[in-house]
PDB file of N, CA and C in Angstrom:
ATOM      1  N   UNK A   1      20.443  -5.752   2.417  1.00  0.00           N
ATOM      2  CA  UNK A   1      19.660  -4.669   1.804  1.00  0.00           C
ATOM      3  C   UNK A   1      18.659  -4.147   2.827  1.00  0.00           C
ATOM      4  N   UNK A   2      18.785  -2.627   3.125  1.00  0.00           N
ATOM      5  CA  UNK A   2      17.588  -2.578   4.534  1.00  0.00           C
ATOM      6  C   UNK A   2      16.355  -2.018   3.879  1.00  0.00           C
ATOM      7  N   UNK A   3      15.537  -2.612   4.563  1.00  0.00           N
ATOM      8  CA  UNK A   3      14.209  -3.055   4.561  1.00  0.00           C
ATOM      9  C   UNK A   3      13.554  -1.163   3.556  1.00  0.00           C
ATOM     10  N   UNK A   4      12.840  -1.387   2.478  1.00  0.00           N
ATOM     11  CA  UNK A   4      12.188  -0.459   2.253  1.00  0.00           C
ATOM     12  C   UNK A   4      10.938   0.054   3.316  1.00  0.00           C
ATOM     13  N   UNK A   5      10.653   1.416   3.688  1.00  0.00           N
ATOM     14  CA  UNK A   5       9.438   1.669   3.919  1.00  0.00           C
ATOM     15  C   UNK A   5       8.078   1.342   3.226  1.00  0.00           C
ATOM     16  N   UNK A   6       7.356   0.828   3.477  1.00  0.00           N
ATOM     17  CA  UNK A   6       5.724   0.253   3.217  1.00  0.00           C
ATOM     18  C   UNK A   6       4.764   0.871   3.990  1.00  0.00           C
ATOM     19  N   UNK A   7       4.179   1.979   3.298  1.00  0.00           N
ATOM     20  CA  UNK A   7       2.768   2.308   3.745  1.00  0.00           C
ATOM     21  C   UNK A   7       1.802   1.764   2.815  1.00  0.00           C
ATOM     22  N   UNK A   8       0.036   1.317   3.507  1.00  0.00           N
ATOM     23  CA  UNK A   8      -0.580   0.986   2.735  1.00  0.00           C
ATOM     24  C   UNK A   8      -2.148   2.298   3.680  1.00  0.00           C
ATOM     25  N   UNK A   9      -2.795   2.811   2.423  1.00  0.00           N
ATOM     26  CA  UNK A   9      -3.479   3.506   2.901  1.00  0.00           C
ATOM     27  C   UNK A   9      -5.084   2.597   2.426  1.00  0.00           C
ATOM     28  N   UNK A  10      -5.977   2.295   3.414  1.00  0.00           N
ATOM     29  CA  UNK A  10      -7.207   1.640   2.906  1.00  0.00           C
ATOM     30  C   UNK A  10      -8.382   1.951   3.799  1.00  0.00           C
ATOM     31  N   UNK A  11      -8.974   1.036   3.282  1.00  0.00           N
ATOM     32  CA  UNK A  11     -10.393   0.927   4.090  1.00  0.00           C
ATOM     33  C   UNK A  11     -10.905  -0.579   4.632  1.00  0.00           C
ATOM     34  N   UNK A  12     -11.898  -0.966   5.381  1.00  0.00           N
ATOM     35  CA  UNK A  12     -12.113  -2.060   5.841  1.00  0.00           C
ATOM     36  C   UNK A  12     -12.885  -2.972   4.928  1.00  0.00           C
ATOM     37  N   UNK A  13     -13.719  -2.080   4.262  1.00  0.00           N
ATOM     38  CA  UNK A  13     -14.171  -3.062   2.916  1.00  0.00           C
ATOM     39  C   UNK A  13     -13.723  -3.162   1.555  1.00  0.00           C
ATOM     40  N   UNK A  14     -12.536  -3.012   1.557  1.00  0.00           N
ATOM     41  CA  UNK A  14     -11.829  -2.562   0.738  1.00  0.00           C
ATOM     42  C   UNK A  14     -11.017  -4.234   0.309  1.00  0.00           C
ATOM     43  N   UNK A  15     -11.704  -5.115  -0.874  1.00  0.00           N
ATOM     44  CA  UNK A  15     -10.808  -5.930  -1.388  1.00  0.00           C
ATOM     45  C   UNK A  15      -9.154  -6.538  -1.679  1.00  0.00           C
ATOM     46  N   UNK A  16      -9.190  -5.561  -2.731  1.00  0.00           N
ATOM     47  CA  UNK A  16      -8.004  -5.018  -2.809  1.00  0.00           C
ATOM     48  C   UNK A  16      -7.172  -4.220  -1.992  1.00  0.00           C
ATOM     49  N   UNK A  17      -7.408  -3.836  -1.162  1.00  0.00           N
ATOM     50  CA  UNK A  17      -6.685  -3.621   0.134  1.00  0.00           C
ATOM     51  C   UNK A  17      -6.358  -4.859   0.655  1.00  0.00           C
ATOM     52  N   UNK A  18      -6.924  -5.838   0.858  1.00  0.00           N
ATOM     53  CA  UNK A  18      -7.023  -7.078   1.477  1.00  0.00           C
ATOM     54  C   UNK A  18      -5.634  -7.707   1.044  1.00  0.00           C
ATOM     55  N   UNK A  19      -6.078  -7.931  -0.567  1.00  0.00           N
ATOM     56  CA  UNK A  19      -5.323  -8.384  -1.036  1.00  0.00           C
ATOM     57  C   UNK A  19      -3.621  -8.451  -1.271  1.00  0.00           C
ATOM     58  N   UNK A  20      -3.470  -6.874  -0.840  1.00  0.00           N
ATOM     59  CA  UNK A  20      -2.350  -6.299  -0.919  1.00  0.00           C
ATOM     60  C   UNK A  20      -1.933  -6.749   0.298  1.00  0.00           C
ATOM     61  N   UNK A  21      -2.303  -6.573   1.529  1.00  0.00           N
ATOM     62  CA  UNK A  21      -1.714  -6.836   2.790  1.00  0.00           C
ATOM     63  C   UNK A  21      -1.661  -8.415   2.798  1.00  0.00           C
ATOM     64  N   UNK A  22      -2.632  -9.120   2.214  1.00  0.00           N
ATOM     65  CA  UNK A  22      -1.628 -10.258   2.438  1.00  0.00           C
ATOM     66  C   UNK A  22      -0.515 -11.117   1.505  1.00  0.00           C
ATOM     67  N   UNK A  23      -0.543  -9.817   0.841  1.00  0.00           N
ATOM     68  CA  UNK A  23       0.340  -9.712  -0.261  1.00  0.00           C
ATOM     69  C   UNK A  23       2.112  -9.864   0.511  1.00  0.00           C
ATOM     70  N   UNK A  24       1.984  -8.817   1.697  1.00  0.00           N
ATOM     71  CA  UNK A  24       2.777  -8.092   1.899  1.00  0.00           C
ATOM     72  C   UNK A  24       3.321  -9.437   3.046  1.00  0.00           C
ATOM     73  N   UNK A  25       1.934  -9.710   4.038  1.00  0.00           N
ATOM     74  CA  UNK A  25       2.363 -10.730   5.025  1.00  0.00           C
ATOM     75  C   UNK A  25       2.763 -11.815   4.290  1.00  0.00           C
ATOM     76  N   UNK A  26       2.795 -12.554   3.439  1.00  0.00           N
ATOM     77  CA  UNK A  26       3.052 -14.142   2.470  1.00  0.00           C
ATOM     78  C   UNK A  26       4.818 -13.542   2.263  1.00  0.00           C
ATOM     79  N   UNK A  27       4.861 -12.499   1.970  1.00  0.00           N
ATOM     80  CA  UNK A  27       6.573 -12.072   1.521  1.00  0.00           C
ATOM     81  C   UNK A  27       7.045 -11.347   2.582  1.00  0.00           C
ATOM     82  N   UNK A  28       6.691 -11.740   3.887  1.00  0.00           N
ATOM     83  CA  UNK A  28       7.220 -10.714   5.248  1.00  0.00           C
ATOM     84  C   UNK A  28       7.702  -9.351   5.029  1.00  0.00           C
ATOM     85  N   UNK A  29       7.019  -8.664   4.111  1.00  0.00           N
ATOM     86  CA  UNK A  29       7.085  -7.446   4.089  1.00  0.00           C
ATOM     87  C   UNK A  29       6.415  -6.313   5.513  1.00  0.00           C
ATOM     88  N   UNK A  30       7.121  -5.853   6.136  1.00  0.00           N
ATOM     89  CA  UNK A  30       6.648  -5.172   7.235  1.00  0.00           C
ATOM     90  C   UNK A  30       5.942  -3.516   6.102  1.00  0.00           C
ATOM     91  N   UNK A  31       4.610  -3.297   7.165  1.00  0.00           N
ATOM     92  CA  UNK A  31       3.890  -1.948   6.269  1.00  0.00           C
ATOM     93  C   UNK A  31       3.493  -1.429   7.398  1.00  0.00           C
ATOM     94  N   UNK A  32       3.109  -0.365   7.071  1.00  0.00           N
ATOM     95  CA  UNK A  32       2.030   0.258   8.064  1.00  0.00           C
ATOM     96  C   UNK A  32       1.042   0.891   7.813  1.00  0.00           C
ATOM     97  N   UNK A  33      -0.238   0.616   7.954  1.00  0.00           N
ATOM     98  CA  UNK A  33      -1.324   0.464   7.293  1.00  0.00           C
ATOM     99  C   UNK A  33      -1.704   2.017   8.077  1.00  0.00           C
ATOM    100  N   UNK A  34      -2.520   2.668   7.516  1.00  0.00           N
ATOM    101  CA  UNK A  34      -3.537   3.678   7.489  1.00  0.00           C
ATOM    102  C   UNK A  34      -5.422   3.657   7.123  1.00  0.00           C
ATOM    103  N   UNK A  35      -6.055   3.527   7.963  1.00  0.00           N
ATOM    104  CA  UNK A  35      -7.598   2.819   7.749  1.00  0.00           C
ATOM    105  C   UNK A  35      -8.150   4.441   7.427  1.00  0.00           C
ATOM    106  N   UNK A  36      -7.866   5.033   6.384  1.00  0.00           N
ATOM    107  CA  UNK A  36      -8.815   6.412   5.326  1.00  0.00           C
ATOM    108  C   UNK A  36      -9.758   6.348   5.744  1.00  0.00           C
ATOM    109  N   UNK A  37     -11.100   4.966   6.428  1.00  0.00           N
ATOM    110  CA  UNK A  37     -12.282   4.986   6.468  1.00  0.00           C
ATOM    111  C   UNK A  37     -13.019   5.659   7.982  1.00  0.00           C
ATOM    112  N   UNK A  38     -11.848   5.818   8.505  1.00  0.00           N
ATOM    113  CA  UNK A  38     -11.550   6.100   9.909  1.00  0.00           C
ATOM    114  C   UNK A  38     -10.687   7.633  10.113  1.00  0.00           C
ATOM    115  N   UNK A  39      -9.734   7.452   9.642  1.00  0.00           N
ATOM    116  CA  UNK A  39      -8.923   9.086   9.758  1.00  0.00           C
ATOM    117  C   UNK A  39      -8.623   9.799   8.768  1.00  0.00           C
ATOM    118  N   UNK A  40      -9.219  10.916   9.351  1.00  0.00           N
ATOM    119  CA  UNK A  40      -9.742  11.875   8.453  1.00  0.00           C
ATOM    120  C   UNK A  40      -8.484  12.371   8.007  1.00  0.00           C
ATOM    121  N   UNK A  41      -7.466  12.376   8.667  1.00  0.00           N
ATOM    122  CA  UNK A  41      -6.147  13.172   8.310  1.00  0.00           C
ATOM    123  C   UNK A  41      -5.827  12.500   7.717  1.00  0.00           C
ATOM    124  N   UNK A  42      -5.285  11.441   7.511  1.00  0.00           N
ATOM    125  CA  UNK A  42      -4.479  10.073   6.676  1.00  0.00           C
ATOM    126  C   UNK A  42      -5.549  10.246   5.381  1.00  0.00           C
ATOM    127  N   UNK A  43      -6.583  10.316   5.595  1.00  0.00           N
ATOM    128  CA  UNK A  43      -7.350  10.072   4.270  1.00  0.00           C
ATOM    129  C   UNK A  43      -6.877  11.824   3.157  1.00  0.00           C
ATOM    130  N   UNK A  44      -6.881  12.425   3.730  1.00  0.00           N
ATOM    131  CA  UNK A  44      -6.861  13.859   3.281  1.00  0.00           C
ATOM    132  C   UNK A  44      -4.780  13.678   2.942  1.00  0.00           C
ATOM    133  N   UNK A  45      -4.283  13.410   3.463  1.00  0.00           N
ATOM    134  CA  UNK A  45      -2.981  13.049   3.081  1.00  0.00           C
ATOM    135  C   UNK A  45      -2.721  12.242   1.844  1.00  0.00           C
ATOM    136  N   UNK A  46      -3.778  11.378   1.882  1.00  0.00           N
ATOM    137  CA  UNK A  46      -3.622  10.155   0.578  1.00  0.00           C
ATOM    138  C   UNK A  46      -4.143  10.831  -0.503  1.00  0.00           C
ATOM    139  N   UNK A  47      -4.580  11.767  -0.590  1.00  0.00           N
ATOM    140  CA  UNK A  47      -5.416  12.818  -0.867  1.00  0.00           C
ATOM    141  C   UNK A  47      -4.350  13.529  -1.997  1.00  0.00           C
ATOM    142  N   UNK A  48      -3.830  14.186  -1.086  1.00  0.00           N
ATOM    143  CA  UNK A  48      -2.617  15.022  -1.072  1.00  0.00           C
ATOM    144  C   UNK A  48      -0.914  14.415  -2.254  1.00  0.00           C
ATOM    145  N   UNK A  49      -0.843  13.347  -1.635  1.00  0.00           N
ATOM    146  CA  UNK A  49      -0.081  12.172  -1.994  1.00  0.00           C
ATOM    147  C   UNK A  49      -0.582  11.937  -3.816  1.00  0.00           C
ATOM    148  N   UNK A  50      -0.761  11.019  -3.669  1.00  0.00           N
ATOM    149  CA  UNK A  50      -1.759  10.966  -4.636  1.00  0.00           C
ATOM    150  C   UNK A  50      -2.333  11.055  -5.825  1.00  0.00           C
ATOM    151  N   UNK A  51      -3.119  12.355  -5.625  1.00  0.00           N
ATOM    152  CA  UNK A  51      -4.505  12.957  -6.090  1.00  0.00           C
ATOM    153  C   UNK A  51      -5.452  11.814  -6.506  1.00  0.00           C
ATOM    154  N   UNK A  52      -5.919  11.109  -5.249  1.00  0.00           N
ATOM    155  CA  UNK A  52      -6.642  10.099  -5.593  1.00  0.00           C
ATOM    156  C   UNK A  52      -7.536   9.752  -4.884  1.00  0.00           C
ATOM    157  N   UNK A  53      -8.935   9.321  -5.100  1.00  0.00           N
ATOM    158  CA  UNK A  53      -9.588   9.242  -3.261  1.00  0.00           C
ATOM    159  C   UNK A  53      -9.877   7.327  -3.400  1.00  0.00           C
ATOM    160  N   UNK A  54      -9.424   6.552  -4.464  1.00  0.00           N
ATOM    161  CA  UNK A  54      -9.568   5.203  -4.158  1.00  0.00           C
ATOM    162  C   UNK A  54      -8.079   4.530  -3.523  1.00  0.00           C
ATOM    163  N   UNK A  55      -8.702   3.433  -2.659  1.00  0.00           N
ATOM    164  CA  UNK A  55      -7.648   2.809  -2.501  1.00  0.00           C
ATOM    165  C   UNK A  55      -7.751   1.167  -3.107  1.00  0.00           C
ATOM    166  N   UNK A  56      -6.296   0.744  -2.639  1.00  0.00           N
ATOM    167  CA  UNK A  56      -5.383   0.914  -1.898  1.00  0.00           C
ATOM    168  C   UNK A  56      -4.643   2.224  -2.507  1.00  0.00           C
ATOM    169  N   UNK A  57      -3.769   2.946  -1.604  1.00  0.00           N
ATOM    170  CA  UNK A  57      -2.441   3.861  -2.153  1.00  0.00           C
ATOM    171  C   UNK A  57      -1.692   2.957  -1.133  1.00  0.00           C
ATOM    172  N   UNK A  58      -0.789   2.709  -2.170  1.00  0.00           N
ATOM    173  CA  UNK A  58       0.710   1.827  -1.509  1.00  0.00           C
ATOM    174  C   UNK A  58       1.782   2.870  -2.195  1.00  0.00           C
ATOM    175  N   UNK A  59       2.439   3.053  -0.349  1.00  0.00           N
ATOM    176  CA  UNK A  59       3.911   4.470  -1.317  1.00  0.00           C
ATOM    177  C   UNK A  59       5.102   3.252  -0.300  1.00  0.00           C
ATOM    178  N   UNK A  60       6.059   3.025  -1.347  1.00  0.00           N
ATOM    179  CA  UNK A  60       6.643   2.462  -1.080  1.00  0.00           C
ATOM    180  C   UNK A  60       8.110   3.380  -1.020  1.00  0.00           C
ATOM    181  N   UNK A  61       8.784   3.619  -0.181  1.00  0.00           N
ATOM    182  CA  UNK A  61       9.864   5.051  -0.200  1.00  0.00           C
ATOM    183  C   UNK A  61       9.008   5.887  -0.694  1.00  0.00           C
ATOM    184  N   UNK A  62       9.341   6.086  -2.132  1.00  0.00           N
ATOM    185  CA  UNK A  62       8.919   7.627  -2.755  1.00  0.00           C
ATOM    186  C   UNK A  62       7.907   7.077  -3.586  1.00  0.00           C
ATOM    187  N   UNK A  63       7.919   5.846  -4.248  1.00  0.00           N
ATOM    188  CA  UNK A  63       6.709   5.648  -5.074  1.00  0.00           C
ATOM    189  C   UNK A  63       5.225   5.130  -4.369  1.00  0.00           C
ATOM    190  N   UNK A  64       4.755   5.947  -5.785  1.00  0.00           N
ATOM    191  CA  UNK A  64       3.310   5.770  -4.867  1.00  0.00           C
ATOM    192  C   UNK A  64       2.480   4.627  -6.211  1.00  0.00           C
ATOM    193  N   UNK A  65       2.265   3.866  -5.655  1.00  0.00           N
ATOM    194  CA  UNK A  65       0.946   2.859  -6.511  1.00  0.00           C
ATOM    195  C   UNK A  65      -0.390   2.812  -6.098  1.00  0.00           C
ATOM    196  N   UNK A  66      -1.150   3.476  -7.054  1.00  0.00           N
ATOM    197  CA  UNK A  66      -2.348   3.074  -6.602  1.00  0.00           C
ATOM    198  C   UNK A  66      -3.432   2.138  -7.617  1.00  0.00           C
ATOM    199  N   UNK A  67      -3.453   1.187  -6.295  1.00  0.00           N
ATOM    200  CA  UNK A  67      -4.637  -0.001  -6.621  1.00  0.00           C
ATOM    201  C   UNK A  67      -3.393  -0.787  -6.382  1.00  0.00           C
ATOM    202  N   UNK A  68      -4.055  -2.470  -6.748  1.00  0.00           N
ATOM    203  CA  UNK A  68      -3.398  -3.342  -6.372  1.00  0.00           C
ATOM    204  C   UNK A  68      -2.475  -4.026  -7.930  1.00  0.00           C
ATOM    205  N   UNK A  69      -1.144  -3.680  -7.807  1.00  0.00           N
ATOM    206  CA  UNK A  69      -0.681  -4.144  -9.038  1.00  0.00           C
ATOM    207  C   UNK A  69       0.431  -5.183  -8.472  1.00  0.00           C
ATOM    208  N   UNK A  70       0.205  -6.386  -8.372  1.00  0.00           N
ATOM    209  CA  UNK A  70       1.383  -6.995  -7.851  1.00  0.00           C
ATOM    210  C   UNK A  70       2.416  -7.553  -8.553  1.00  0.00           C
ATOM    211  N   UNK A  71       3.140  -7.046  -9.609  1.00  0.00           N
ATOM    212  CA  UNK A  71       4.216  -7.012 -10.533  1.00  0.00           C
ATOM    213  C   UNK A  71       4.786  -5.693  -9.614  1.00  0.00           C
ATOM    214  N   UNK A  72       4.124  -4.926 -10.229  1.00  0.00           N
ATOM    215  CA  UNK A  72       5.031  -3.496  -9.717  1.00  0.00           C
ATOM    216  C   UNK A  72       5.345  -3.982  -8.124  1.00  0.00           C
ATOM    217  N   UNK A  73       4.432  -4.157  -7.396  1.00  0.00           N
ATOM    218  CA  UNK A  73       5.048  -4.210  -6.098  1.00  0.00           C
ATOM    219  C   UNK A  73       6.190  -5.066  -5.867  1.00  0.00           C
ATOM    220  N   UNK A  74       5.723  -7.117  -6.652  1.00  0.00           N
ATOM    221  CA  UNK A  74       7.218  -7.436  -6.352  1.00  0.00           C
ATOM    222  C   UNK A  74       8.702  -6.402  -7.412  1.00  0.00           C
ATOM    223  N   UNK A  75       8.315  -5.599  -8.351  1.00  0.00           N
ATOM    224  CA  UNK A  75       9.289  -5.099  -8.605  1.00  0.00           C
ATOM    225  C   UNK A  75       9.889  -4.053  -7.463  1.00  0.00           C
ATOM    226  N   UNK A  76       9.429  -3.367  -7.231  1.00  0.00           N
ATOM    227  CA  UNK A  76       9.349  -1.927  -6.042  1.00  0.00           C
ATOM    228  C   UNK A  76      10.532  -2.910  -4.747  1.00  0.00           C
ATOM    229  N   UNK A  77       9.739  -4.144  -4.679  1.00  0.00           N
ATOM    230  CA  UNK A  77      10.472  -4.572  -3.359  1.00  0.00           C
ATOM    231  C   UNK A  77      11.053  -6.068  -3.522  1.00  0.00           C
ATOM    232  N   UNK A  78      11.405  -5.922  -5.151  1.00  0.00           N
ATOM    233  CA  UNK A  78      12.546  -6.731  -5.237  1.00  0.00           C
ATOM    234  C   UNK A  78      12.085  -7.906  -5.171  1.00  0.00           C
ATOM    235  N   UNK A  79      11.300  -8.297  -4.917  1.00  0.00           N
ATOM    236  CA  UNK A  79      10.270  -9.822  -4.749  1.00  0.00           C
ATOM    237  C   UNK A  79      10.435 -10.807  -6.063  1.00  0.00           C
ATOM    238  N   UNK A  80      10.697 -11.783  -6.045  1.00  0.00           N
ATOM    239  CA  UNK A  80      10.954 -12.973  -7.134  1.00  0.00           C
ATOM    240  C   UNK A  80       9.683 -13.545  -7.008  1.00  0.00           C
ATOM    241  N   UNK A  81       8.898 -13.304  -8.107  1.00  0.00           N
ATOM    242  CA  UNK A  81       7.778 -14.588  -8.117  1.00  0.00           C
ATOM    243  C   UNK A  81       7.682 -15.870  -8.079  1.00  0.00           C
ATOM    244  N   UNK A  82       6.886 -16.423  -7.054  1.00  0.00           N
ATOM    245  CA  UNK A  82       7.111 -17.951  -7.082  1.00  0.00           C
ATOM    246  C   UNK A  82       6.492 -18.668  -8.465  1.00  0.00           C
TER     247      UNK A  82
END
């Protein structure tokens, strides 16, 4: 099964951001993170994406989740709970 795309859009003090990424590292999920608190474009995209200015925004292919729901995510990426 090839690998879904994982973006995670956050900030540095951002909890739940936290949480999600090591959400993602514990289930070797590869992402690629976007720091909103820092770029102005990525933030205005998540923006866009969205219509939301909290994070996390996790768009996984086409879906977009925002905040940290980790059901939906292991659903999204197929993940079996331990």
């Amino acid at each position: 099964m090839p690998m879904k795309s994982v973006q995670i859009y956050s900030t540095e003090s951002c909890g739940y951001c936290k949480l999600a990424k090591e959400f993602f590292q514990k289930n070797n999920v590869e992402f690629q993170e976007f720091d909103v608190g820092k770029d102005l474009a990525k933030r205005q995209e998540m923006i866009e994406k969205s219509g939301q200015m909290g994070v996390p925004v996790i768009i996984i292919d086409k879906d977009i989740i925002v905040g940290f729901n980790k059901s939906k995510l292991q659903e999204l990426l197929g993940i079996v709970p331990a």
